[in-house]
N, C-alpha and C. Protein backbone atom coordinates (compact mmCIF):
# COMPACT_ATOMS: atom_id res chain seq x y z
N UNK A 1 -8.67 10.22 41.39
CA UNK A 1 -9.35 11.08 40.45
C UNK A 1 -8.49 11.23 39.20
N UNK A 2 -9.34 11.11 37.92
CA UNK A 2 -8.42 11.51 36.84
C UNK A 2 -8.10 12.88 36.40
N UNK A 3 -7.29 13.21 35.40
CA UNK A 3 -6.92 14.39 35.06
C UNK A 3 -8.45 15.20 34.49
N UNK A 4 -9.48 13.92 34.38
CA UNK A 4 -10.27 14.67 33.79
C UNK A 4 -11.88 14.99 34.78
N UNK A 5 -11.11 14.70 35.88
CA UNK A 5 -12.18 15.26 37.01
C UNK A 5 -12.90 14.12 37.23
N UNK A 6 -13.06 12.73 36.58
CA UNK A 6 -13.61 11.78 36.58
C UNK A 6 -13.36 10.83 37.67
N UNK A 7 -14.10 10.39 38.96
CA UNK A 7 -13.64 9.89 39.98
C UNK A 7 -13.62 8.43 39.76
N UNK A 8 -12.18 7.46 40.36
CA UNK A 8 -11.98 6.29 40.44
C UNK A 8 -12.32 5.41 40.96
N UNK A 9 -12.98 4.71 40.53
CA UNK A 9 -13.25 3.72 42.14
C UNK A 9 -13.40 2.28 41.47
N UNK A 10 -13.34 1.27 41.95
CA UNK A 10 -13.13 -0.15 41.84
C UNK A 10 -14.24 -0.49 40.70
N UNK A 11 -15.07 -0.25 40.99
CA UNK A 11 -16.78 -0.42 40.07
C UNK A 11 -16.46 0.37 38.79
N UNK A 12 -15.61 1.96 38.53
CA UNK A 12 -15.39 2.45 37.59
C UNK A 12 -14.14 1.40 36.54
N UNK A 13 -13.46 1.07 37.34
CA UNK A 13 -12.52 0.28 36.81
C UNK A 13 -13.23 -1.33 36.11
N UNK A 14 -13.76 -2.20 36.94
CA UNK A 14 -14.17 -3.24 36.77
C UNK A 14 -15.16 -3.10 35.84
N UNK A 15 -15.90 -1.57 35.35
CA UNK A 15 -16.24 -1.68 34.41
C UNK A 15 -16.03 -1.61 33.08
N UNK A 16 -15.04 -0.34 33.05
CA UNK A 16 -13.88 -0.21 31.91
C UNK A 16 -13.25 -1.52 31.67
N UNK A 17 -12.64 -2.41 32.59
CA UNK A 17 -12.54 -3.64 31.86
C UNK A 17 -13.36 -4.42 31.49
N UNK A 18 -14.77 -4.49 31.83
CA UNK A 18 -16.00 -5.63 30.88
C UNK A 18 -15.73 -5.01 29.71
N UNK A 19 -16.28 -3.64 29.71
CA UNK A 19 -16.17 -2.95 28.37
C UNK A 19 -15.28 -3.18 27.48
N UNK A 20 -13.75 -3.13 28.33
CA UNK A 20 -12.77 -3.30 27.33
C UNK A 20 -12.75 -5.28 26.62
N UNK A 21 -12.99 -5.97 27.34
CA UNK A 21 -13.18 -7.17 27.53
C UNK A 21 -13.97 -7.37 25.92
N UNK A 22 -15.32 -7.08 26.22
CA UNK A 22 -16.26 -7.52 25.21
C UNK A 22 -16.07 -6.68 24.00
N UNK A 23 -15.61 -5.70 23.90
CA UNK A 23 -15.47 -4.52 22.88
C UNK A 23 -16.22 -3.45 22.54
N UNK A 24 -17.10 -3.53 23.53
CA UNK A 24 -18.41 -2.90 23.86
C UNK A 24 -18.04 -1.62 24.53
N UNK A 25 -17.83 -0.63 23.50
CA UNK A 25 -17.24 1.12 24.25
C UNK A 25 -18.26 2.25 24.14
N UNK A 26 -19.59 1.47 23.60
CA UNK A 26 -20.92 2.25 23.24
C UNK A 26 -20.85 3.67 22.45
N UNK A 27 -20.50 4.93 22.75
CA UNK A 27 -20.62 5.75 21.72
C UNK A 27 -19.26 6.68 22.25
N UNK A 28 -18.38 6.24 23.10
CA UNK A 28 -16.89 6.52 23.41
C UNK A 28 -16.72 6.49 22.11
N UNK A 29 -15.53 7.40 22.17
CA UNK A 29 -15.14 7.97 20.53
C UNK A 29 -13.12 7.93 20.87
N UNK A 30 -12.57 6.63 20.60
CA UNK A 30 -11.62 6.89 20.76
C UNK A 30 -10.14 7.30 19.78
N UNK A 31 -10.99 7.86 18.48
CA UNK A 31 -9.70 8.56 17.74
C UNK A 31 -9.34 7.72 16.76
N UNK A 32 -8.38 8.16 16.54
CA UNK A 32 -7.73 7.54 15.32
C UNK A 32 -6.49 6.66 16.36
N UNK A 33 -6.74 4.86 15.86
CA UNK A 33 -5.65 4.52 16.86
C UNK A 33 -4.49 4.26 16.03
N UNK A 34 -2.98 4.78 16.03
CA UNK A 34 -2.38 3.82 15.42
C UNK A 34 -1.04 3.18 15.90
N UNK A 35 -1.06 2.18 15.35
CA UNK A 35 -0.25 0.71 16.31
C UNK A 35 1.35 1.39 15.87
N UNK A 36 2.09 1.47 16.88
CA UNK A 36 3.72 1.11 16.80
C UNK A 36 4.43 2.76 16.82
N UNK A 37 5.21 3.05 16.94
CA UNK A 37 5.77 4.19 17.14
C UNK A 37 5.91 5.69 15.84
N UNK A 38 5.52 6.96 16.30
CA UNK A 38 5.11 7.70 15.51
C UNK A 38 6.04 7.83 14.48
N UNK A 39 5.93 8.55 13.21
CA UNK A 39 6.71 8.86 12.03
C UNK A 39 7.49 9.49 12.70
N UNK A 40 9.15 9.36 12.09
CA UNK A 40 10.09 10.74 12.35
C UNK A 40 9.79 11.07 11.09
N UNK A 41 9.40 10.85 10.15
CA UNK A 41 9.45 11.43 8.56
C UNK A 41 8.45 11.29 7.85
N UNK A 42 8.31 12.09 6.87
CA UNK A 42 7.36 11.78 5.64
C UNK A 42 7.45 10.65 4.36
N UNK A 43 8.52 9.79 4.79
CA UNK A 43 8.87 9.26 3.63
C UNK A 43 9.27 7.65 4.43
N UNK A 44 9.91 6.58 4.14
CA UNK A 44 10.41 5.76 4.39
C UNK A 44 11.50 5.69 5.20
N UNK A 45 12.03 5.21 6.13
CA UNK A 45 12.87 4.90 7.23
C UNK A 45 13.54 3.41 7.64
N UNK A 46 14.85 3.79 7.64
CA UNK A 46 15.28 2.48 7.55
C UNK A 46 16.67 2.65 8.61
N UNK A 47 17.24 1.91 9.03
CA UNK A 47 18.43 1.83 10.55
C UNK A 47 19.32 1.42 9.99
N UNK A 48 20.34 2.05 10.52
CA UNK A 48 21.28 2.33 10.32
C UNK A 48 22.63 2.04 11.02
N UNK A 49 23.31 1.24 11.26
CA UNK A 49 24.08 0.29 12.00
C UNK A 49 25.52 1.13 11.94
N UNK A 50 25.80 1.47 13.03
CA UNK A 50 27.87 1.82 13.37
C UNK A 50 28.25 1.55 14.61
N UNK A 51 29.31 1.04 14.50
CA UNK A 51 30.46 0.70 15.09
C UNK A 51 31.14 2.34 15.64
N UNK A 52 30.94 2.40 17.61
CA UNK A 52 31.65 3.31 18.11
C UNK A 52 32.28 2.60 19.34
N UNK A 53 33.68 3.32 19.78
CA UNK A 53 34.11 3.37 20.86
C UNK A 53 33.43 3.43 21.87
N UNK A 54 33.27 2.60 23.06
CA UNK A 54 32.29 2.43 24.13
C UNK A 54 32.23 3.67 24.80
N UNK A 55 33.55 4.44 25.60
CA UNK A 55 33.41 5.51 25.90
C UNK A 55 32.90 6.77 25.14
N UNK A 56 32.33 6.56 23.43
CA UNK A 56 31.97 7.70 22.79
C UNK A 56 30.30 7.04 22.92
N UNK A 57 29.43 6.30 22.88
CA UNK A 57 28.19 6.10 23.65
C UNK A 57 28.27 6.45 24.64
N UNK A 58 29.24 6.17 25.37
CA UNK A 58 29.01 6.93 27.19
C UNK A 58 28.36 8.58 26.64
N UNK A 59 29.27 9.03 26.24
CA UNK A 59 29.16 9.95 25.98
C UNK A 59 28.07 11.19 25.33
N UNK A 60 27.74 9.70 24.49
CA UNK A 60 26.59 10.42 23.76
C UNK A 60 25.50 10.06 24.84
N UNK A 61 25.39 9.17 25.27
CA UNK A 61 24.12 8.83 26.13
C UNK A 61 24.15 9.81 27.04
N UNK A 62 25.37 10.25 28.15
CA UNK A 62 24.81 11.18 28.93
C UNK A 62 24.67 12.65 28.40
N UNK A 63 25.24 12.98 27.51
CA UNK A 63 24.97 14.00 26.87
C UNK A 63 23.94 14.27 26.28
N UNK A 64 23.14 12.99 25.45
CA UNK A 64 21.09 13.09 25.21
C UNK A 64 20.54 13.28 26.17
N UNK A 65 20.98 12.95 27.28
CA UNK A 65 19.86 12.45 28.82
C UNK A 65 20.00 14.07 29.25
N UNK A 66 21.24 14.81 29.70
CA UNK A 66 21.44 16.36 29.51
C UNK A 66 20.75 16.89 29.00
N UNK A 67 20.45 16.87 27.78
CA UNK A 67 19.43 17.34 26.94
C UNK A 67 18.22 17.22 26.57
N UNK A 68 17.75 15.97 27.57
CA UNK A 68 16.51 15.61 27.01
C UNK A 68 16.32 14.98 26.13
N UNK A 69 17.02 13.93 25.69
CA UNK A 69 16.93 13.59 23.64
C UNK A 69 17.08 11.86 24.11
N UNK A 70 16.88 11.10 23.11
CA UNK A 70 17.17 9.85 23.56
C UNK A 70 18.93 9.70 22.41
N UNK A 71 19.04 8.84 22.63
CA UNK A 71 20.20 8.46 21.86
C UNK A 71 19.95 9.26 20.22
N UNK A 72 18.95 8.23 19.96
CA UNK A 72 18.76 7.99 18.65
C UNK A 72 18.30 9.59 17.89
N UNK A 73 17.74 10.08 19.25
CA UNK A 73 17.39 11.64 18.92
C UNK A 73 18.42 12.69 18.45
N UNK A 74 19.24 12.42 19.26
CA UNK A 74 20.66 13.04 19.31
C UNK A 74 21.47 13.05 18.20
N UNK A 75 21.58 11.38 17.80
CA UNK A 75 22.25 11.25 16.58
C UNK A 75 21.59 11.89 15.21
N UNK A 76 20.21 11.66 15.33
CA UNK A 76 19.45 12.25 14.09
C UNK A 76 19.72 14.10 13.65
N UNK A 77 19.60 14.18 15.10
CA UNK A 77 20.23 15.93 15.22
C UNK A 77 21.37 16.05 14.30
N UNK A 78 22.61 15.43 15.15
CA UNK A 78 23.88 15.21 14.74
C UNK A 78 23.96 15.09 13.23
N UNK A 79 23.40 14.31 13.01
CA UNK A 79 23.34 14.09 11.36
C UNK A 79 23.03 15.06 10.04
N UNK A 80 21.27 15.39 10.93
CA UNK A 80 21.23 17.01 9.99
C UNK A 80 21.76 17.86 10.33
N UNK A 81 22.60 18.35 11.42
CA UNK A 81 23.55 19.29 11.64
C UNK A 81 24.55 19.56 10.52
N UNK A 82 25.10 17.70 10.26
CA UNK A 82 26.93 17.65 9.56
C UNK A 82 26.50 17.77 8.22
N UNK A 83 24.78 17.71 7.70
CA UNK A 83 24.67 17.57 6.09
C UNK A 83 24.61 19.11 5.74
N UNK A 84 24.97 19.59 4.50
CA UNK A 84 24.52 20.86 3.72
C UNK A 84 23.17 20.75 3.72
N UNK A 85 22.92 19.66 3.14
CA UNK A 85 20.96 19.87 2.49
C UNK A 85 20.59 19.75 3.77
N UNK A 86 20.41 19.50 4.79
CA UNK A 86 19.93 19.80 5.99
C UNK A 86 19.45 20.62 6.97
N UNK A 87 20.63 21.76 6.51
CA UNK A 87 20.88 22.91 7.31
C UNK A 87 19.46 23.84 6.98
């Protein structure tokens, strides 16, 4: 059963895939789709490459995972933390 009370069964499935197959979703309304990973920002984004001591990734990695954050989350924190205009 789905989250949406909607029951599963082989025939529900095998049909969702013709559907999905042919492109044929009849008056399903599925949103606004968009491809590739959400904005962190309002503006342009671009990566940012450094050189750390292996044991200071250890570090940071289990210390995001502690927290819930991914790496990259962590560092972004980190970053507006150390700026003035940030704060």
């Amino acid at each position: 059963m789905s989250k949406s009370g909607q029951i599963v069964t082989d025939d529900f499935l095998d049909e969702l895939t013709e559907r999905h197959t042919s492109g044929d979703w009849g008056k399903a309304k599925l949103g606004n789709v968009v491809i590739g990973r959400p904005s962190i920002a309002n503006e342009e984004v671009k990566p940012v490459v450094l050189r750390l001591p292996v044991s200071t990734i250890a570090a940071i990695d289990a210390y995001s995972a502690e927290i819930g954050e991914t790496r990259s989350q962590f560092l972004r924190n980190a970053v507006d933390l150390a700026l003035p205009s940030k704060r």
